[in-house]
PDB file of N, CA and C in Angstrom:
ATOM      1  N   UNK A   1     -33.996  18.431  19.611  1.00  0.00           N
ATOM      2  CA  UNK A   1     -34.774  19.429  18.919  1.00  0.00           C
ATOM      3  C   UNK A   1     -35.946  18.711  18.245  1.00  0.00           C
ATOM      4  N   UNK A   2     -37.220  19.356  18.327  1.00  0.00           N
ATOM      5  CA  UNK A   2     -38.154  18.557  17.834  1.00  0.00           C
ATOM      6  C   UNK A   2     -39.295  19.694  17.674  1.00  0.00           C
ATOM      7  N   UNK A   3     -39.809  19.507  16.271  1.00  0.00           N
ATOM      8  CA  UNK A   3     -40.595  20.227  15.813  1.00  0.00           C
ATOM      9  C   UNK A   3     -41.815  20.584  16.769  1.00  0.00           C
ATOM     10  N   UNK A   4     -42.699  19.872  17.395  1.00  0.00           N
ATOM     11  CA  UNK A   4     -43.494  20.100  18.524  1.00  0.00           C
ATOM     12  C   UNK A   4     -43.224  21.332  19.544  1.00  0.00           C
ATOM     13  N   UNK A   5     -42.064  21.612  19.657  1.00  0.00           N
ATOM     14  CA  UNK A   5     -41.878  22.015  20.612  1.00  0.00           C
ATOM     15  C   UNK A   5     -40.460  23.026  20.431  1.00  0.00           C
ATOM     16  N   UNK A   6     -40.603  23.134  19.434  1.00  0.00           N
ATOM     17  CA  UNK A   6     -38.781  23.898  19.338  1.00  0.00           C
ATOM     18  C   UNK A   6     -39.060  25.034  17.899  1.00  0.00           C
ATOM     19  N   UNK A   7     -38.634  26.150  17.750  1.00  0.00           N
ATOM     20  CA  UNK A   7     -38.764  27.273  16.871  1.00  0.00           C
ATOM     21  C   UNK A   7     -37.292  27.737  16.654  1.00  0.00           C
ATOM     22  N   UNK A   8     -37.226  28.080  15.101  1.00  0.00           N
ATOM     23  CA  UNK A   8     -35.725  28.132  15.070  1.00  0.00           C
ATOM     24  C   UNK A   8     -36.083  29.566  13.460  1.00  0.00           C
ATOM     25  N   UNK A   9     -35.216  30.956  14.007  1.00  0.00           N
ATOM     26  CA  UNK A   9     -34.888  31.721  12.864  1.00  0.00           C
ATOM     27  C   UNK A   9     -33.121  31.329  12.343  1.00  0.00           C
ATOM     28  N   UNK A  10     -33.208  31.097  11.048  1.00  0.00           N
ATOM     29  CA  UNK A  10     -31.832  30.783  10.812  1.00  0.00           C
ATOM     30  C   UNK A  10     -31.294  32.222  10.015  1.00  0.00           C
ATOM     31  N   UNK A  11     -30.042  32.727   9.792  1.00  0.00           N
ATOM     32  CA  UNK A  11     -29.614  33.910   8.859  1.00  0.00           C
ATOM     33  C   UNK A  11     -28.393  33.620   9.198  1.00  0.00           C
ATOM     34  N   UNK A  12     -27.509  33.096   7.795  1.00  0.00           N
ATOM     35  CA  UNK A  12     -26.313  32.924   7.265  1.00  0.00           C
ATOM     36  C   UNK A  12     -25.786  32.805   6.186  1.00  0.00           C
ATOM     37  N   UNK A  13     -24.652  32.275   5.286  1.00  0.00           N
ATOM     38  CA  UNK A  13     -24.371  31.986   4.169  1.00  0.00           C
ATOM     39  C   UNK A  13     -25.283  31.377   3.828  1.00  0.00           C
ATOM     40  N   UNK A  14     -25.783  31.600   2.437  1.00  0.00           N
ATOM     41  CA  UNK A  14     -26.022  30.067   1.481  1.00  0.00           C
ATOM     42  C   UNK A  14     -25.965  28.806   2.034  1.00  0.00           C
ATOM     43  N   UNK A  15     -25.011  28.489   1.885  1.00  0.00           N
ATOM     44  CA  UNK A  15     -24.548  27.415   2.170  1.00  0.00           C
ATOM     45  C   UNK A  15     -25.068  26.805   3.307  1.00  0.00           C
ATOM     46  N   UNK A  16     -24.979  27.460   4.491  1.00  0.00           N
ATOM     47  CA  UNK A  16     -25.322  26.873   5.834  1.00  0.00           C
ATOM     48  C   UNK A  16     -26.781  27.048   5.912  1.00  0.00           C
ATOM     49  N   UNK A  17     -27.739  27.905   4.870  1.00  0.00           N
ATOM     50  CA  UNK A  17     -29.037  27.662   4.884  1.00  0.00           C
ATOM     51  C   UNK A  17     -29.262  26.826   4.204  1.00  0.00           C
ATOM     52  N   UNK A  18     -29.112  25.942   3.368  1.00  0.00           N
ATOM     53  CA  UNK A  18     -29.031  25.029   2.408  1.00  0.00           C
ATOM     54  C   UNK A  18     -29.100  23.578   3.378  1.00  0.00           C
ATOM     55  N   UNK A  19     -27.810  23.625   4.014  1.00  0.00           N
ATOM     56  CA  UNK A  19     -27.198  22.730   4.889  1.00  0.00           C
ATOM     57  C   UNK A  19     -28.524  22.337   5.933  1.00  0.00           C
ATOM     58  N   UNK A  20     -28.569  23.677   6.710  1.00  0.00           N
ATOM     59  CA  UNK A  20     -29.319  23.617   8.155  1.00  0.00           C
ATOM     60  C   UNK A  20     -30.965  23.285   7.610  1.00  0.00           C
ATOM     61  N   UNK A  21     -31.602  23.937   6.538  1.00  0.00           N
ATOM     62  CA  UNK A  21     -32.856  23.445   6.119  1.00  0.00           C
ATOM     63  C   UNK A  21     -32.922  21.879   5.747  1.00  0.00           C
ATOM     64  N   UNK A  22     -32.062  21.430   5.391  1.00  0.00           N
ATOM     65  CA  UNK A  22     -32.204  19.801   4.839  1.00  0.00           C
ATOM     66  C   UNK A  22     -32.256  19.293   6.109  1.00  0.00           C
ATOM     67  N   UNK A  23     -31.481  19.824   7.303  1.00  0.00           N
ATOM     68  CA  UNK A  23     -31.308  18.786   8.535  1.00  0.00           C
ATOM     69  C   UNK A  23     -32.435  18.992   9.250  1.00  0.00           C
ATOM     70  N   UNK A  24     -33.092  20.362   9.312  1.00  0.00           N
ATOM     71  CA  UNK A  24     -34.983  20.369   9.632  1.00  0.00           C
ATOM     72  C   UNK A  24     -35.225  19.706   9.275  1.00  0.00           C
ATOM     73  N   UNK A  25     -35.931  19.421   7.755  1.00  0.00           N
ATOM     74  CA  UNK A  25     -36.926  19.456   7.431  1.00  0.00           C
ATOM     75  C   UNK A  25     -36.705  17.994   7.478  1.00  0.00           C
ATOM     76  N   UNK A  26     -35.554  17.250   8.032  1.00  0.00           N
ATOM     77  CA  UNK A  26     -34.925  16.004   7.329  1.00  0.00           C
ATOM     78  C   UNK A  26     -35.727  15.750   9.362  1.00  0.00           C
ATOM     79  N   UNK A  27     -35.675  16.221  10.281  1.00  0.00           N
ATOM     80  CA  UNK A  27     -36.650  15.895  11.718  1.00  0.00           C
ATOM     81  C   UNK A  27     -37.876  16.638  11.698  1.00  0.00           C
ATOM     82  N   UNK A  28     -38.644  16.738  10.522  1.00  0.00           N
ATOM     83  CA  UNK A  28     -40.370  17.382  10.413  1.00  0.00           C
ATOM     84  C   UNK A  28     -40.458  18.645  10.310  1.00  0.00           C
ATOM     85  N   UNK A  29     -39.387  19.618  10.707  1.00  0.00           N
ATOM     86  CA  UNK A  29     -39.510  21.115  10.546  1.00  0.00           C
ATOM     87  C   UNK A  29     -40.056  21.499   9.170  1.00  0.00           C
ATOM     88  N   UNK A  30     -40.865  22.588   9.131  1.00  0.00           N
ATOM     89  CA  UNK A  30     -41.868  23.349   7.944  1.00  0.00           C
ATOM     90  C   UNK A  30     -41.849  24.796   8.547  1.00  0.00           C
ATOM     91  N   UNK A  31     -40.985  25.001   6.722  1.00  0.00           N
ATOM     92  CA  UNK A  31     -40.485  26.309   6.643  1.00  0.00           C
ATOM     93  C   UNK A  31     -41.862  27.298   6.870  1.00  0.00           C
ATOM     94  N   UNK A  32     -41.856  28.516   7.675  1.00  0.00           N
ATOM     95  CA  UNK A  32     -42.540  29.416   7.783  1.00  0.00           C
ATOM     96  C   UNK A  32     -42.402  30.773   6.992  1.00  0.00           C
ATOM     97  N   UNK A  33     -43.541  31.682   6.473  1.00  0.00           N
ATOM     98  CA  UNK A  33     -43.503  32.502   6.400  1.00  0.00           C
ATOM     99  C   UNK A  33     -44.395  33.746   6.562  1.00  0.00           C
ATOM    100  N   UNK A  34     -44.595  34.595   6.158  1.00  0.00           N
ATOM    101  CA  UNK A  34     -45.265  35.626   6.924  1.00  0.00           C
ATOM    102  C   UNK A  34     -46.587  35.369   6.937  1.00  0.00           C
ATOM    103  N   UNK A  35     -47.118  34.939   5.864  1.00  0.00           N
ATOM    104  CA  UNK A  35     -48.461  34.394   6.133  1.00  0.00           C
ATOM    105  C   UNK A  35     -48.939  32.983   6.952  1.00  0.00           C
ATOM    106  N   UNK A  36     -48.239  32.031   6.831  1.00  0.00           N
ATOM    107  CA  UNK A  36     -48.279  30.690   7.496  1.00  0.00           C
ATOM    108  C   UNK A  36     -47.144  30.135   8.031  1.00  0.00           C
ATOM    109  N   UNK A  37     -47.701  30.078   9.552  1.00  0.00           N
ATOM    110  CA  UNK A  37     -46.598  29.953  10.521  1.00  0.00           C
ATOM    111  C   UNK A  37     -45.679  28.543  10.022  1.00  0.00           C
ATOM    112  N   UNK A  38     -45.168  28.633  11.008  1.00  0.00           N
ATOM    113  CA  UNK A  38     -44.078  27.051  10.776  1.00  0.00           C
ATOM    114  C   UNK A  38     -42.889  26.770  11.586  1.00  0.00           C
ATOM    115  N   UNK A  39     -41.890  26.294  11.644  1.00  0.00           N
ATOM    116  CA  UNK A  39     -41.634  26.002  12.973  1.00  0.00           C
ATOM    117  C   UNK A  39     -40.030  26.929  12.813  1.00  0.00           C
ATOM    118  N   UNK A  40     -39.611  27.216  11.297  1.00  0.00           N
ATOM    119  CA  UNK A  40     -38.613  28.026  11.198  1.00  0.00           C
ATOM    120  C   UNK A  40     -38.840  29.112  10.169  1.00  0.00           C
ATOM    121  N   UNK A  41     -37.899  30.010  10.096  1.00  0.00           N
ATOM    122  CA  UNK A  41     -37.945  30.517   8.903  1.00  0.00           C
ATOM    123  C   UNK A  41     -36.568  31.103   8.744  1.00  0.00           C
ATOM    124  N   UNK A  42     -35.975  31.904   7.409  1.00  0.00           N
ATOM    125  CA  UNK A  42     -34.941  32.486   7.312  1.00  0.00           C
ATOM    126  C   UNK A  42     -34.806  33.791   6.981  1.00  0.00           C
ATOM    127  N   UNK A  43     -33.385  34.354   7.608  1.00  0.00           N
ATOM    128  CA  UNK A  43     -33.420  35.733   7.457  1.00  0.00           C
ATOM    129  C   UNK A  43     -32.646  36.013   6.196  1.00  0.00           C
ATOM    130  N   UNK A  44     -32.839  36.512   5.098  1.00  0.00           N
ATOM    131  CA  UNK A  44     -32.552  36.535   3.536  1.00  0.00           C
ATOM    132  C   UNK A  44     -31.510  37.646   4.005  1.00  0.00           C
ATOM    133  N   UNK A  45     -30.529  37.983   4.414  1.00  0.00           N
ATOM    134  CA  UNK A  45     -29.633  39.009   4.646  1.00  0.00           C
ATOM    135  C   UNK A  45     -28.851  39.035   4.070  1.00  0.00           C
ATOM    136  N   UNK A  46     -27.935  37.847   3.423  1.00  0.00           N
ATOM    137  CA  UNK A  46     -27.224  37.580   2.487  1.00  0.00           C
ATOM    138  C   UNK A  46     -27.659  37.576   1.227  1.00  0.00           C
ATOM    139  N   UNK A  47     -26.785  38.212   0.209  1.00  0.00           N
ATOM    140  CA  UNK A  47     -26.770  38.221  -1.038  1.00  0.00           C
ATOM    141  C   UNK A  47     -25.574  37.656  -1.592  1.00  0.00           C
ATOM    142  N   UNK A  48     -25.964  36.443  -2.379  1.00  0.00           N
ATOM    143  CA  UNK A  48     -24.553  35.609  -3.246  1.00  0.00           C
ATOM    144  C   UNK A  48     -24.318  36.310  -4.498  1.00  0.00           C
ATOM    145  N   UNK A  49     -23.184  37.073  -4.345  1.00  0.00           N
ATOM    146  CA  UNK A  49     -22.247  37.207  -5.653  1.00  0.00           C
ATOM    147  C   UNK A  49     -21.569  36.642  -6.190  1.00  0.00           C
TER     148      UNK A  49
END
């Protein structure tokens, strides 16, 4: 997987967005959002109670 060339939407626990963003951004991935693209972004579907 490599930022150049690879696009990733993530939507899960906390936790595993927490997890899975450190291991991007930890191989160059830059979080996207609606105004400025980027190579991922996340789906906020979860709410922590």
């Amino acid at each position: 997987m490599a930022p150049e060339r690879d696009r990733v939407m993530l939507c899960g626990s906390p936790a595993m967005l927490a997890d899975t963003t450190r291991l991007l951004e930890g191989r160059g991935f830059v979080e996207g959002s609606g105004g400025q693209p980027g190579h991922y972004v996340i789906e906020k579907a979860f709410v922590e109670r």
